[in-house]
C-alpha atoms as a PDB file:
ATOM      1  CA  UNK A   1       5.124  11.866 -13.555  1.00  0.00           C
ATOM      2  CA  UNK A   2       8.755  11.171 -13.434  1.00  0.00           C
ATOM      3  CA  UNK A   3      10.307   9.110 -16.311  1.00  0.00           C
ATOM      4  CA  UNK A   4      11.580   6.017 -14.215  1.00  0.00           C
ATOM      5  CA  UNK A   5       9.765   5.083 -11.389  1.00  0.00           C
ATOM      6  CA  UNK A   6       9.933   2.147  -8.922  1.00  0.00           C
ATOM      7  CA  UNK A   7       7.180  -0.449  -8.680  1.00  0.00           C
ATOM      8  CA  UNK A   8       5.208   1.093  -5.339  1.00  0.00           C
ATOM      9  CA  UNK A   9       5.969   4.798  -6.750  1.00  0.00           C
ATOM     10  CA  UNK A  10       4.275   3.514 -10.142  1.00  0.00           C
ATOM     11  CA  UNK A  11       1.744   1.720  -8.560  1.00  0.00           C
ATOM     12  CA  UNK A  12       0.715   4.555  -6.592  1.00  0.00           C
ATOM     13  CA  UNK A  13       0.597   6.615  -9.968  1.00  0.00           C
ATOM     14  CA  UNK A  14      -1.344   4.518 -11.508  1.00  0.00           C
ATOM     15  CA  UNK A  15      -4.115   3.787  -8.698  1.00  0.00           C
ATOM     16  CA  UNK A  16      -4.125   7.394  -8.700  1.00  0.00           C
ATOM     17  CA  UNK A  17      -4.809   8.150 -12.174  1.00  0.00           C
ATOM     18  CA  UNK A  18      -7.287   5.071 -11.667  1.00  0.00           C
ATOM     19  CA  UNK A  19      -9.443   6.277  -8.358  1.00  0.00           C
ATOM     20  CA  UNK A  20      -8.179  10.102  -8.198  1.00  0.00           C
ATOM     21  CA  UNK A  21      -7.825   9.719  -4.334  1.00  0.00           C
ATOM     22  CA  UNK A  22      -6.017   7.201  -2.344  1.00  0.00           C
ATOM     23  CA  UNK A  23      -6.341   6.039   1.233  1.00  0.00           C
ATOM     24  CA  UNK A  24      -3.048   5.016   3.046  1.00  0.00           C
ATOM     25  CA  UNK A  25      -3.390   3.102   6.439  1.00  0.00           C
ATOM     26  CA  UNK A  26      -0.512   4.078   9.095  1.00  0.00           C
ATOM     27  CA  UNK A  27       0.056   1.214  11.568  1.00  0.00           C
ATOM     28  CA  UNK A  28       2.576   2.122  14.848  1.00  0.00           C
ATOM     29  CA  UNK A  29       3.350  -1.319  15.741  1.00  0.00           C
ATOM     30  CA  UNK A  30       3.511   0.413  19.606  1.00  0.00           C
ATOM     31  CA  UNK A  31      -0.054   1.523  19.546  1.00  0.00           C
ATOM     32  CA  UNK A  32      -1.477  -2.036  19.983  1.00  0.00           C
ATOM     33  CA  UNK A  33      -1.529  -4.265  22.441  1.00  0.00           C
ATOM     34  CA  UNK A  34       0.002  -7.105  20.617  1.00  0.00           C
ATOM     35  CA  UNK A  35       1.997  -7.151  17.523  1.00  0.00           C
ATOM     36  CA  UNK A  36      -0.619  -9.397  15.829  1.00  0.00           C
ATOM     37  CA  UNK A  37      -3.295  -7.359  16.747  1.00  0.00           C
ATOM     38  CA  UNK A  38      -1.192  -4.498  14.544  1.00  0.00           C
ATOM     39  CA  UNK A  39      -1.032  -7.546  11.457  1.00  0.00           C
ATOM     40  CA  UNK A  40      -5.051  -7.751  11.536  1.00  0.00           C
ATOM     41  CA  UNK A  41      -5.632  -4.023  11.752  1.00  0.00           C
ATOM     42  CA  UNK A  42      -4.020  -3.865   8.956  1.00  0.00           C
ATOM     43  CA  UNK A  43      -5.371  -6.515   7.047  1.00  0.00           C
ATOM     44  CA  UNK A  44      -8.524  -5.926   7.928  1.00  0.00           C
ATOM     45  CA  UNK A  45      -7.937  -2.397   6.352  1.00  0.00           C
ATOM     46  CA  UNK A  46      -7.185  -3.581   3.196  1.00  0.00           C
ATOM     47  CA  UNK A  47     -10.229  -5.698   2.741  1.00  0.00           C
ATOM     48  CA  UNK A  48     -12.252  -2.273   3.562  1.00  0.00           C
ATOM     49  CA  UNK A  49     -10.493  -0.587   1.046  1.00  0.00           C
ATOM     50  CA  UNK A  50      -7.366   0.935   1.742  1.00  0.00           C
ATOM     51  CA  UNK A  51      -5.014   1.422  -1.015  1.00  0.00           C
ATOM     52  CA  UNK A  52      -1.491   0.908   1.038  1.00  0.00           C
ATOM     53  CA  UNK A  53       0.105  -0.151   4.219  1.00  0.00           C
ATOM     54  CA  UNK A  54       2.069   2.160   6.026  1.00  0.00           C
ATOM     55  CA  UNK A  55       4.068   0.733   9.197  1.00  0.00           C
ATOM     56  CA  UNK A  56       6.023   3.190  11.489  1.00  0.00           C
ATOM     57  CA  UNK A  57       6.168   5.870  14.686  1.00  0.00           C
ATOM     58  CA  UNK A  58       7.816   8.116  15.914  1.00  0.00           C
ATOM     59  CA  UNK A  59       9.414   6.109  18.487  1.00  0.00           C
ATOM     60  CA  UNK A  60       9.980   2.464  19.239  1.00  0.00           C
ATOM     61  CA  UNK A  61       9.330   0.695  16.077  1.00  0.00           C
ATOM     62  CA  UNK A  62      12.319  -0.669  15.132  1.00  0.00           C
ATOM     63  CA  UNK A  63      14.214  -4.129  15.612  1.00  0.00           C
ATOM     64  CA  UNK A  64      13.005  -7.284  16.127  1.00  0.00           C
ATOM     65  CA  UNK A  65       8.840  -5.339  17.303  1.00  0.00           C
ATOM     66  CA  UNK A  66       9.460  -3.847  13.294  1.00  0.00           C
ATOM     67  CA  UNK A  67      10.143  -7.132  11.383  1.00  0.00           C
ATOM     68  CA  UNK A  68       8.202  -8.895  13.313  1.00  0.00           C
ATOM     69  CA  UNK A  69       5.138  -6.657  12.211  1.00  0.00           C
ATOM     70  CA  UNK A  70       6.369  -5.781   8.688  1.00  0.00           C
ATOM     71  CA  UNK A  71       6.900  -9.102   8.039  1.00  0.00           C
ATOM     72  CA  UNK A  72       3.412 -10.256   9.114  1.00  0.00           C
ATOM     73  CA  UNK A  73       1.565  -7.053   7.595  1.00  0.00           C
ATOM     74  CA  UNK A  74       3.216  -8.538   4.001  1.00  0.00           C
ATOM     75  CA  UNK A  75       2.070 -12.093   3.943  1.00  0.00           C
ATOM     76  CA  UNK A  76      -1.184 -11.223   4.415  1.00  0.00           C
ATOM     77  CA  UNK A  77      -2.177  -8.074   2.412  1.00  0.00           C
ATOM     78  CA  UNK A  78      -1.633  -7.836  -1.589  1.00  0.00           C
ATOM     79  CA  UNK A  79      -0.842  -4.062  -1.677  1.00  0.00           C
ATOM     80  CA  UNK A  80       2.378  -2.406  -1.103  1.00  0.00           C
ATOM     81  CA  UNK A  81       4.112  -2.392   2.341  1.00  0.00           C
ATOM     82  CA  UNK A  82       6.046   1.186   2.931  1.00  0.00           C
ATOM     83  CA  UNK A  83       7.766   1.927   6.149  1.00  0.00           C
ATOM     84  CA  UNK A  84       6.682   5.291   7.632  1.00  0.00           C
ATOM     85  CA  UNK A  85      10.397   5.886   9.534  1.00  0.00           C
ATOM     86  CA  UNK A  86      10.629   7.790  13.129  1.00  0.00           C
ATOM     87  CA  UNK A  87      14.656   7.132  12.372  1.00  0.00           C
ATOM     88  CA  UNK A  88      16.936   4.939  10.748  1.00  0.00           C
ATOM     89  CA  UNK A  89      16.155   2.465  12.884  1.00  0.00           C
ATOM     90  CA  UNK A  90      13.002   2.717  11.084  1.00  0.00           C
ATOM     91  CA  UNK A  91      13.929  -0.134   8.341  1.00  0.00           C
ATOM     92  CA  UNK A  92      13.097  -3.793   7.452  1.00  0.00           C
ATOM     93  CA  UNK A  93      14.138  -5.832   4.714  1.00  0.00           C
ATOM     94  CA  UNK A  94      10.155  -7.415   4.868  1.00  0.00           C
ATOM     95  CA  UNK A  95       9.461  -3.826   3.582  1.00  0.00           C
ATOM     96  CA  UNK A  96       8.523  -3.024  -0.500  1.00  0.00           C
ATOM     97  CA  UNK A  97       9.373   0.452   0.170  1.00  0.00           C
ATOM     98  CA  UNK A  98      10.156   3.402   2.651  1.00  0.00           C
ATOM     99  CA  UNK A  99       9.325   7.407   2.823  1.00  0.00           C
ATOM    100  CA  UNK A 100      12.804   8.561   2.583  1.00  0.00           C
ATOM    101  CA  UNK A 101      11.850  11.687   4.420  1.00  0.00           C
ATOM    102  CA  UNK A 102      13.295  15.047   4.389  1.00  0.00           C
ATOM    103  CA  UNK A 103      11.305  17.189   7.825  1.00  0.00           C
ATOM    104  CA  UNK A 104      11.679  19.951   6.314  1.00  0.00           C
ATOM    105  CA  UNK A 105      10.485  22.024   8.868  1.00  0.00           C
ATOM    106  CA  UNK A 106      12.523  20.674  11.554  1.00  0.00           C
ATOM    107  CA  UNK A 107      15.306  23.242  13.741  1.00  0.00           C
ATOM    108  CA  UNK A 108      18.435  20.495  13.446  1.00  0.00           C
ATOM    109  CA  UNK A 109      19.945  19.779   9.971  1.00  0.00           C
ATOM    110  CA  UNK A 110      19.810  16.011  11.387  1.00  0.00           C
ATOM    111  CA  UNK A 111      16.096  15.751  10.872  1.00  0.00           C
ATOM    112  CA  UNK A 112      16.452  17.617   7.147  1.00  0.00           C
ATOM    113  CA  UNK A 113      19.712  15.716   5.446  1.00  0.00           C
ATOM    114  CA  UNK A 114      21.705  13.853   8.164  1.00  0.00           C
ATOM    115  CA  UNK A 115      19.188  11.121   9.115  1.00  0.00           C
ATOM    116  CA  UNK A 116      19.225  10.443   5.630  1.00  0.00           C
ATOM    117  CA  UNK A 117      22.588  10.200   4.926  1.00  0.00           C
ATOM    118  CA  UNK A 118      23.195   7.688   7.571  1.00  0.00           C
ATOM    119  CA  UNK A 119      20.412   5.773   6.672  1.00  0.00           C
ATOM    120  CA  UNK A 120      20.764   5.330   2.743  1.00  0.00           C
ATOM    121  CA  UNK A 121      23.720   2.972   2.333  1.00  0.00           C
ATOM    122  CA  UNK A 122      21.141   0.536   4.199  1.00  0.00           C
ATOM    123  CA  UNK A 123      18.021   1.182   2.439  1.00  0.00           C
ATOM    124  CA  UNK A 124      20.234   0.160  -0.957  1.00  0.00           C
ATOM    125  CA  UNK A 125      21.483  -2.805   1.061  1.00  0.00           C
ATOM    126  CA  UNK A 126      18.215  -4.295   1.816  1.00  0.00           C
ATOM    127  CA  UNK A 127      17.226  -3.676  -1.562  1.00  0.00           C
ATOM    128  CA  UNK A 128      14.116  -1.120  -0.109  1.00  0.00           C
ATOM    129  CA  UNK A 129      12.614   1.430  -2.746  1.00  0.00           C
ATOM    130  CA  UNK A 130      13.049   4.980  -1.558  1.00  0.00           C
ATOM    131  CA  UNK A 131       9.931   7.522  -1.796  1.00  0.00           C
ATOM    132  CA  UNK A 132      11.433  10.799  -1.799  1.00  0.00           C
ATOM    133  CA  UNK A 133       9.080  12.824   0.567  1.00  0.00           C
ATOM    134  CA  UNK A 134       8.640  15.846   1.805  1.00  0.00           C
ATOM    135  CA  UNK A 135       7.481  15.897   5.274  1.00  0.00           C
ATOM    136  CA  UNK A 136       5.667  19.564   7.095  1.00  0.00           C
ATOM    137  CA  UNK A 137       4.546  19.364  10.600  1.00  0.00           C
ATOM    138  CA  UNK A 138       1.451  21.557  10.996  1.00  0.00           C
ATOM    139  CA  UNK A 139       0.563  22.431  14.639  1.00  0.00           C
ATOM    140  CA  UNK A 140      -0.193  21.135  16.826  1.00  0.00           C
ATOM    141  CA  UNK A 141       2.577  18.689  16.071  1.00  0.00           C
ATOM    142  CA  UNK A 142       1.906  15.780  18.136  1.00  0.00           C
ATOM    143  CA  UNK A 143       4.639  13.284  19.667  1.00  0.00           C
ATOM    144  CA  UNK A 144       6.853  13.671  15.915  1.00  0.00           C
ATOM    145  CA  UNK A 145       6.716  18.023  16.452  1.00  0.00           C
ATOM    146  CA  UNK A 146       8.280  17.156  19.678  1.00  0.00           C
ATOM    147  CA  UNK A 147      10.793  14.015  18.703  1.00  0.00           C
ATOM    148  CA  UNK A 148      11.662  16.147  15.455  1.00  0.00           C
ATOM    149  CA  UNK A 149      12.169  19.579  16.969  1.00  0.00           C
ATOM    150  CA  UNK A 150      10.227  21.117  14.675  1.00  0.00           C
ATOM    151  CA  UNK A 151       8.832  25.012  13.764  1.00  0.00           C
ATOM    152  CA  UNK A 152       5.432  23.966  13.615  1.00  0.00           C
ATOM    153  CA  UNK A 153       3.565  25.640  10.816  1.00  0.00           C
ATOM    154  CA  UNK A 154       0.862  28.091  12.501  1.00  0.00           C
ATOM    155  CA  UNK A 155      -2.365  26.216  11.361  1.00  0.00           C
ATOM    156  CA  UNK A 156      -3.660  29.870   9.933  1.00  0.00           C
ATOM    157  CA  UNK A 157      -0.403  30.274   7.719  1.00  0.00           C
ATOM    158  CA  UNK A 158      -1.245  28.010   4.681  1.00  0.00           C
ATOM    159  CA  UNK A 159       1.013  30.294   2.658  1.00  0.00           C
ATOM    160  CA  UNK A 160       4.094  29.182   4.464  1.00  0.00           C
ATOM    161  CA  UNK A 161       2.874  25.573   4.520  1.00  0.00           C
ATOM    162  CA  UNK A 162       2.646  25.818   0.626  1.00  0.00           C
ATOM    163  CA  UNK A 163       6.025  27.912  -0.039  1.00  0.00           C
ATOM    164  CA  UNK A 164       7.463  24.725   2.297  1.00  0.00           C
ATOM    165  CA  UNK A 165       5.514  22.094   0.332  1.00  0.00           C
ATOM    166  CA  UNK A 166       6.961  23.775  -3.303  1.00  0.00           C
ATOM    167  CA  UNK A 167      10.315  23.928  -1.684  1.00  0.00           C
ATOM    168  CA  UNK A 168       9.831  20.503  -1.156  1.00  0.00           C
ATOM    169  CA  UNK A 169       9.337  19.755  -4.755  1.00  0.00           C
ATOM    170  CA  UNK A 170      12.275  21.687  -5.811  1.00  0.00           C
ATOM    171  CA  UNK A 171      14.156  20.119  -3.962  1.00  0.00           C
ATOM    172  CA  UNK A 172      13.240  17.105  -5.672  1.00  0.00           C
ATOM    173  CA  UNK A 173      10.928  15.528  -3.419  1.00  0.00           C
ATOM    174  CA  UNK A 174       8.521  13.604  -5.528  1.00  0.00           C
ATOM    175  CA  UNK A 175       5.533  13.623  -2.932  1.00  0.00           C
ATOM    176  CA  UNK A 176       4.751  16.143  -0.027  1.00  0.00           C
ATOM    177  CA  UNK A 177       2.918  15.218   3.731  1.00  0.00           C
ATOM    178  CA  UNK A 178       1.350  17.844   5.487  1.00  0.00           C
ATOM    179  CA  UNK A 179       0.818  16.120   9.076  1.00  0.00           C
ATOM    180  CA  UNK A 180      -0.800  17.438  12.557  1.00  0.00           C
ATOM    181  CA  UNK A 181       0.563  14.390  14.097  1.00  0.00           C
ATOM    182  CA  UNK A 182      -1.274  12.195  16.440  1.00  0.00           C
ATOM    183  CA  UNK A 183      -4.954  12.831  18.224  1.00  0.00           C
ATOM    184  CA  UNK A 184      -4.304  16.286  17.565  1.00  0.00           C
ATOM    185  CA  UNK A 185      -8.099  16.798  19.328  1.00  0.00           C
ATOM    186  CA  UNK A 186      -6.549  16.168  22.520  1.00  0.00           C
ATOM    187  CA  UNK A 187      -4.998  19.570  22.330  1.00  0.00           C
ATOM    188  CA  UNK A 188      -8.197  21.097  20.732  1.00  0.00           C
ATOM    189  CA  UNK A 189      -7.567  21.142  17.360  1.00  0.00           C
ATOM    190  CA  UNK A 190      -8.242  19.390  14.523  1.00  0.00           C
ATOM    191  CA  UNK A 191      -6.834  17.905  10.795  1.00  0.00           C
ATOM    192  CA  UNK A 192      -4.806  19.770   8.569  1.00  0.00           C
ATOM    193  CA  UNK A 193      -7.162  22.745   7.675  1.00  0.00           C
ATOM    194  CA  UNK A 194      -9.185  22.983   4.408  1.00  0.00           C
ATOM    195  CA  UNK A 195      -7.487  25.866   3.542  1.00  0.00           C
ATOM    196  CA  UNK A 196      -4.510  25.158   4.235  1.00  0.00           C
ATOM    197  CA  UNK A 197      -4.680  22.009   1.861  1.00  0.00           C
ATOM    198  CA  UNK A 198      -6.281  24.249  -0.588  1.00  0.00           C
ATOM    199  CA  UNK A 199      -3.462  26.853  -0.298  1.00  0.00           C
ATOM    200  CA  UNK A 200      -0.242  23.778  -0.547  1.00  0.00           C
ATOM    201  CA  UNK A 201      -2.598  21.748  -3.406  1.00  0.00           C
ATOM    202  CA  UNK A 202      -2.460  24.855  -5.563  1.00  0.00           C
ATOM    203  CA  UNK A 203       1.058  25.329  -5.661  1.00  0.00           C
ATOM    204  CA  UNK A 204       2.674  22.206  -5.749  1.00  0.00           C
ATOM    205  CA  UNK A 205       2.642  19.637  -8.619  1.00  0.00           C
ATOM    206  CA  UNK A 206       3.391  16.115  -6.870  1.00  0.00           C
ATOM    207  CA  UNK A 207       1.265  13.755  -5.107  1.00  0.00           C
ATOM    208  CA  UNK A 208       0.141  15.553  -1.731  1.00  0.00           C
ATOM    209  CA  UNK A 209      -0.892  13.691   1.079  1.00  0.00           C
ATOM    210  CA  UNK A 210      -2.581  14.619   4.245  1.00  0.00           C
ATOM    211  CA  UNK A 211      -2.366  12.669   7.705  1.00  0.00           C
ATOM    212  CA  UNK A 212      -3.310  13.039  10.941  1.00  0.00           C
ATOM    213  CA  UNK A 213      -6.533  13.867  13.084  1.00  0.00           C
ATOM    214  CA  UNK A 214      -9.000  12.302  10.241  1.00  0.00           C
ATOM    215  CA  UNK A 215     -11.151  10.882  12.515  1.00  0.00           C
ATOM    216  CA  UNK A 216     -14.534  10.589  10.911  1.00  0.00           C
ATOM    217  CA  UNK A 217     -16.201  10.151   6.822  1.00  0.00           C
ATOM    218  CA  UNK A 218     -16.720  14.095   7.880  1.00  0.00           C
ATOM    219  CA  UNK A 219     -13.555  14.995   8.152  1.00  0.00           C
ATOM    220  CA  UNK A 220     -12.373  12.779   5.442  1.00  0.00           C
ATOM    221  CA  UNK A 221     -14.234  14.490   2.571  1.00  0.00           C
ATOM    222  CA  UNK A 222     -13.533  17.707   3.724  1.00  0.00           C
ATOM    223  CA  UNK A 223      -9.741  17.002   3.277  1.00  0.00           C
ATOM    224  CA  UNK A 224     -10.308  15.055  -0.426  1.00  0.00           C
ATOM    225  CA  UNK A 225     -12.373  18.215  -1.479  1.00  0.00           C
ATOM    226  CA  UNK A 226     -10.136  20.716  -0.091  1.00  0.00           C
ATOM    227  CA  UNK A 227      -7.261  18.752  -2.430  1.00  0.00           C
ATOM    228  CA  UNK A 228      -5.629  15.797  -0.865  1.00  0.00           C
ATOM    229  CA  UNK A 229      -4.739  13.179  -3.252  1.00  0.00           C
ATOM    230  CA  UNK A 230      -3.476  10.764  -0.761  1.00  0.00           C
ATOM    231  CA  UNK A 231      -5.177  10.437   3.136  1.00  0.00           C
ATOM    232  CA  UNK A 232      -3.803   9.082   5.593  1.00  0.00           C
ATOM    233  CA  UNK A 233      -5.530   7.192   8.578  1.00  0.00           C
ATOM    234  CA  UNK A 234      -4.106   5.769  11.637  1.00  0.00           C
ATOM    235  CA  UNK A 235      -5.728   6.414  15.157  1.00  0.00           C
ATOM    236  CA  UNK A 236      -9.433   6.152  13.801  1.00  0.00           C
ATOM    237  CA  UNK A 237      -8.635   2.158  12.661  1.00  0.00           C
ATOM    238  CA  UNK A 238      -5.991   1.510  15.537  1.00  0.00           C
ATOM    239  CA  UNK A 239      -8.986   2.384  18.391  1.00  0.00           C
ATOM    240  CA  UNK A 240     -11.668   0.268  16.348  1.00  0.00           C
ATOM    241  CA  UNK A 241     -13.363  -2.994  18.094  1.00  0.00           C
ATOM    242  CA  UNK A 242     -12.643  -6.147  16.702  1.00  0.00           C
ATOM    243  CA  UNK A 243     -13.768  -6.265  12.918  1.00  0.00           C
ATOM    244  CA  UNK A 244     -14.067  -2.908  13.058  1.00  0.00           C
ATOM    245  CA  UNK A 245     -11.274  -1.838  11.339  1.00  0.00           C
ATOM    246  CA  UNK A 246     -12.445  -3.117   8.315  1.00  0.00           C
ATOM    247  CA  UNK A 247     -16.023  -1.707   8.606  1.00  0.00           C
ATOM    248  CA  UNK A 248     -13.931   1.694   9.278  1.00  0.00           C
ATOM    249  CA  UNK A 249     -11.982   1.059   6.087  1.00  0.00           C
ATOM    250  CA  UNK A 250     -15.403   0.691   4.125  1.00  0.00           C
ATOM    251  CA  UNK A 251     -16.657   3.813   5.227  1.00  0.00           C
ATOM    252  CA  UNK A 252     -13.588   5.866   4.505  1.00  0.00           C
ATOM    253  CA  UNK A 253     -13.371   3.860   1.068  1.00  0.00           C
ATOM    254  CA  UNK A 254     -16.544   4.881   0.430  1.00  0.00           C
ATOM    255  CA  UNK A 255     -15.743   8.814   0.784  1.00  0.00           C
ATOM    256  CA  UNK A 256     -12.929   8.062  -1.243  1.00  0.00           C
ATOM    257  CA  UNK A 257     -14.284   6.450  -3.879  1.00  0.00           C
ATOM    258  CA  UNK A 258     -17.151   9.487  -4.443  1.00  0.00           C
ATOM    259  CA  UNK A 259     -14.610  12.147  -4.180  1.00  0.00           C
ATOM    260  CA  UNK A 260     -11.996  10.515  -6.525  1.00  0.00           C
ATOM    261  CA  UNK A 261     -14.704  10.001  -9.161  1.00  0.00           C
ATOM    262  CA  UNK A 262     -15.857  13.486  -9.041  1.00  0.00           C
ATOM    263  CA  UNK A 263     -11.974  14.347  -9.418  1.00  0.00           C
ATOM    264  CA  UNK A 264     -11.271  12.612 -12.631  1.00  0.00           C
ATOM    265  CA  UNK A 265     -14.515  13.898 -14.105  1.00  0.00           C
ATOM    266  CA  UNK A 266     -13.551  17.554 -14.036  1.00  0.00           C
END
């Protein structure tokens, strides 16, 4: 653990140390049909369980859509509020924190260090606490493998996923994402594979999260066991009924909890 950490980067420490696996709920303001609805999806998520808010996309939430959501997301859940950015546009002063993310597979140096630099003098501004992350875009990709003009990593070369993910950590990025993007089942794949997380899990030494394509408790505990410490879930809550984001939430939880307990006891 590093010696001086912010209060979400601590607080994710510590409910690590605490459960042994976290669940992170991704909200794209643009995937609902009202911004409100986007405020109760997430809420309801945190009553079911889940250990963060995430709010972001790969394009369109930004401006007034952004603050209007992030803003809304905050009064009414107790856990931290982190912007997931698509850009710099990507930023809120209603946020407690933002992945300041380095795509480290992407083709254009803007995706890698530029992005970055033009967004930092406004993430000390509004007073936001940077995560330094990490971020590998497995294929199929999704909408950010397209936006980010990315070398997808081949989903049967874990080795180059983990060499990225410990370059990552070098580099000092203090928490790696290894993400399919969006409904990757569309295209006729699936999550991140088990051995893929296996392969990037062994080799790296920072918080390693997981997203995209976890549609089901199934495919949940497959990804804990195979060595996620952090999931996250976004389409499987966005496309629940009414209330049922929060049963959704309980059911993941519930994975969760099980897997993180068997964690800390080895």
């Amino acid at each position: 653990m590093p010696d001086k950490l912010g209060k979400t980067e601590k607080y994710i420490y510590d409910r690590l140390a605490e459960k042994g696996a976290l669940m992170f709920m991704l909200v794209d303001p643009v995937d609902y049909k009202t911004p409100d609805a986007a405020i109760k999806t997430a809420k309801e998520a945190e009553e079911g369980g889940a250990d963060l808010i995430l709010i972001g996309g790969s394009i369109g939430a930004q401006g007034e859509l952004l603050d209007y959501v992030a803003k809304g997301v905050r009064d009414v859940v107790s856990s931290p509020v982190v912007l997931f950015p698509g850009n710099i546009a990507t930023l809120t002063r209603y946020a407690d924190a933002v992945y300041f993310m380095s795509l480290l597979n992407a083709r254009s140096t803007y995706w890698i260090t530029h992005a970055q630099m033009l967004s930092a003098p406004l993430v000390k501004q509004l007073k936001i606490e940077p995560l330094p992350v990490g971020y590998i875009v497995v294929a199929p990709g999704g909408t950010v493998g397209w936006v980010g003009d990315v070398n997808l990593i081949p989903r049967q070369k874990s080795m180059l996923a983990a060499s990225l993910a410990l370059a990552g950590q070098y580099l000092g990025n203090r928490f790696i994402v290894t993400d399919v993007g969006s409904n990757p089942q569309l295209q006729g794949q699936g999550p991140v594979p088990p051995e893929m997380i296996r392969a990037v899990k062994d080799t790296i030494s920072v918080p390693y999260i997981v997203g995209g394509g976890i549609r089901d408790a199934d495919s949940l505990r497959a990804t804990v066991k195979a060595g996620a410490d952090i999931v996250q879930i976004g389409t499987a809550m966005e496309q629940s009924s009414a209330g049922g984001a929060r049963r959704q939430a309980e059911v993941f939880s519930k994975v969760i909890k099980e897997e993180g307990i068997k964690r800390i006891r080895k």
